[in-house]
C-alpha atoms as a PDB file:
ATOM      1  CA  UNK A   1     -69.856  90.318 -38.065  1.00  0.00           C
ATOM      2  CA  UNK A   2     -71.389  91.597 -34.983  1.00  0.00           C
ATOM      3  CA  UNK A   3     -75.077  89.698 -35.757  1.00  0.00           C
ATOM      4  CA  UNK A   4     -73.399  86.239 -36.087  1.00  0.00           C
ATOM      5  CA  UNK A   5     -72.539  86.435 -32.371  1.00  0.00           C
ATOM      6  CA  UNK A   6     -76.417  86.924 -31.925  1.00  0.00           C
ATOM      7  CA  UNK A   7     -77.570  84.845 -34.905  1.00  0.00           C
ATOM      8  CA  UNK A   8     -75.078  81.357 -34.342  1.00  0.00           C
ATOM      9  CA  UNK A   9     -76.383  80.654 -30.743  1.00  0.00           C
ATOM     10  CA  UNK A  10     -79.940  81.886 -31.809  1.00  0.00           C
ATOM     11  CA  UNK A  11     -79.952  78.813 -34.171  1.00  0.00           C
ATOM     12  CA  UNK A  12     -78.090  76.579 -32.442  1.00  0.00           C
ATOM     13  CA  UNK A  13     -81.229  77.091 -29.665  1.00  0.00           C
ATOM     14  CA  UNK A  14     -83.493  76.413 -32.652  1.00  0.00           C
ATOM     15  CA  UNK A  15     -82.314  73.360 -33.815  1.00  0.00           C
ATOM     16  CA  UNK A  16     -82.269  71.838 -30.041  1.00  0.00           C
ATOM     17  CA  UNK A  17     -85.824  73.033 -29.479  1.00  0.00           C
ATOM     18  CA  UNK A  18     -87.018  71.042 -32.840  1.00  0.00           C
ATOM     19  CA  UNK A  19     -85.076  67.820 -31.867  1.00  0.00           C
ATOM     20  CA  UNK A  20     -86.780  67.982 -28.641  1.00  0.00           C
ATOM     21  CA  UNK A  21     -90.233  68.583 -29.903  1.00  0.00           C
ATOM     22  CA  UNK A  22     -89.261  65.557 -32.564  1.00  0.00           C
ATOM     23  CA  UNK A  23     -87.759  63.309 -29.927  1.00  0.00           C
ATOM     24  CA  UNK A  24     -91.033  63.439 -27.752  1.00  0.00           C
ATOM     25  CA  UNK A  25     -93.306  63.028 -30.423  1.00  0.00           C
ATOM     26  CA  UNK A  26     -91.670  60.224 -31.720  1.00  0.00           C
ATOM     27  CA  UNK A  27     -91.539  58.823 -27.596  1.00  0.00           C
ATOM     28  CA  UNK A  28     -94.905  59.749 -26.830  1.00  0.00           C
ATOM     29  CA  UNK A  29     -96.290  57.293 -30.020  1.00  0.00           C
ATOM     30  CA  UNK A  30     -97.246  59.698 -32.468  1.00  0.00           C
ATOM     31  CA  UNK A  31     -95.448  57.869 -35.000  1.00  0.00           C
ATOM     32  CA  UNK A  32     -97.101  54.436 -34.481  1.00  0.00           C
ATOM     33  CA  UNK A  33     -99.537  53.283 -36.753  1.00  0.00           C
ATOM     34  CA  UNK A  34     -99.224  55.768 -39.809  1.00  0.00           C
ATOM     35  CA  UNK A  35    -101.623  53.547 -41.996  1.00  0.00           C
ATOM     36  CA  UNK A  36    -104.029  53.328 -39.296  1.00  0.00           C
ATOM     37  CA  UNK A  37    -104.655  56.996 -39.572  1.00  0.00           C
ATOM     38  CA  UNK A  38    -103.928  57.051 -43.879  1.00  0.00           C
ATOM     39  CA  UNK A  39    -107.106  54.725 -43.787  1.00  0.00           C
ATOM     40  CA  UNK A  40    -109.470  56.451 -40.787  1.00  0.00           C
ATOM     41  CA  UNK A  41    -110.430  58.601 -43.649  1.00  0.00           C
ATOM     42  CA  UNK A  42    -111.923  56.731 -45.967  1.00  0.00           C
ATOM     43  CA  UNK A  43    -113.975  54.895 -43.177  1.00  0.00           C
ATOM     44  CA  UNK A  44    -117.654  55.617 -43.420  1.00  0.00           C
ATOM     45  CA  UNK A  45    -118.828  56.561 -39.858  1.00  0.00           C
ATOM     46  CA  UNK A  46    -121.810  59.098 -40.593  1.00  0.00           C
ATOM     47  CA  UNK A  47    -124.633  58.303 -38.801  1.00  0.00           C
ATOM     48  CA  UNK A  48    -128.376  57.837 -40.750  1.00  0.00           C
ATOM     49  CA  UNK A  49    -130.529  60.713 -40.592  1.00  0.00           C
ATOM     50  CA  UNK A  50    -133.089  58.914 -38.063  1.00  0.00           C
ATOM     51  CA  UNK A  51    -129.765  58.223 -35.905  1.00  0.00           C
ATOM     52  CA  UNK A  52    -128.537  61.422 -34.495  1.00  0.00           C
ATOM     53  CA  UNK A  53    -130.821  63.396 -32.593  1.00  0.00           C
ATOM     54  CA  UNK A  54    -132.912  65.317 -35.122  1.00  0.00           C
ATOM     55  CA  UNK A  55    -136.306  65.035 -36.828  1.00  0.00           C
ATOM     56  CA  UNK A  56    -136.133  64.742 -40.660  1.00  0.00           C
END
């Protein structure tokens, strides 16, 4: 009985840190444009051989 003195408040201090964290990613537009980044990758943006610096 002793532990849920320790263990209520512990969680209650949980659960506020995670809606924070949740609340400022959804603020801070992480959330946006979720088929934006679904698509990004199946977008071809390898560079040719020739293009990136190195000899064949």
């Amino acid at each position: 009985m002793e532990s849920l003195i320790v263990l209520i408040p512990l969680s209650v201090l949980l659960i506020l840190i995670a809606l924070k964290a949740f609340l400022w990613a959804v603020n801070s537009g992480q959330f946006d444009d979720l088929d934006r980044e679904a698509a990004r990758i199946l977008e071809d943006d390898d560079l040719p051989a020739g293009k990136e610096g190195r000899s064949p």
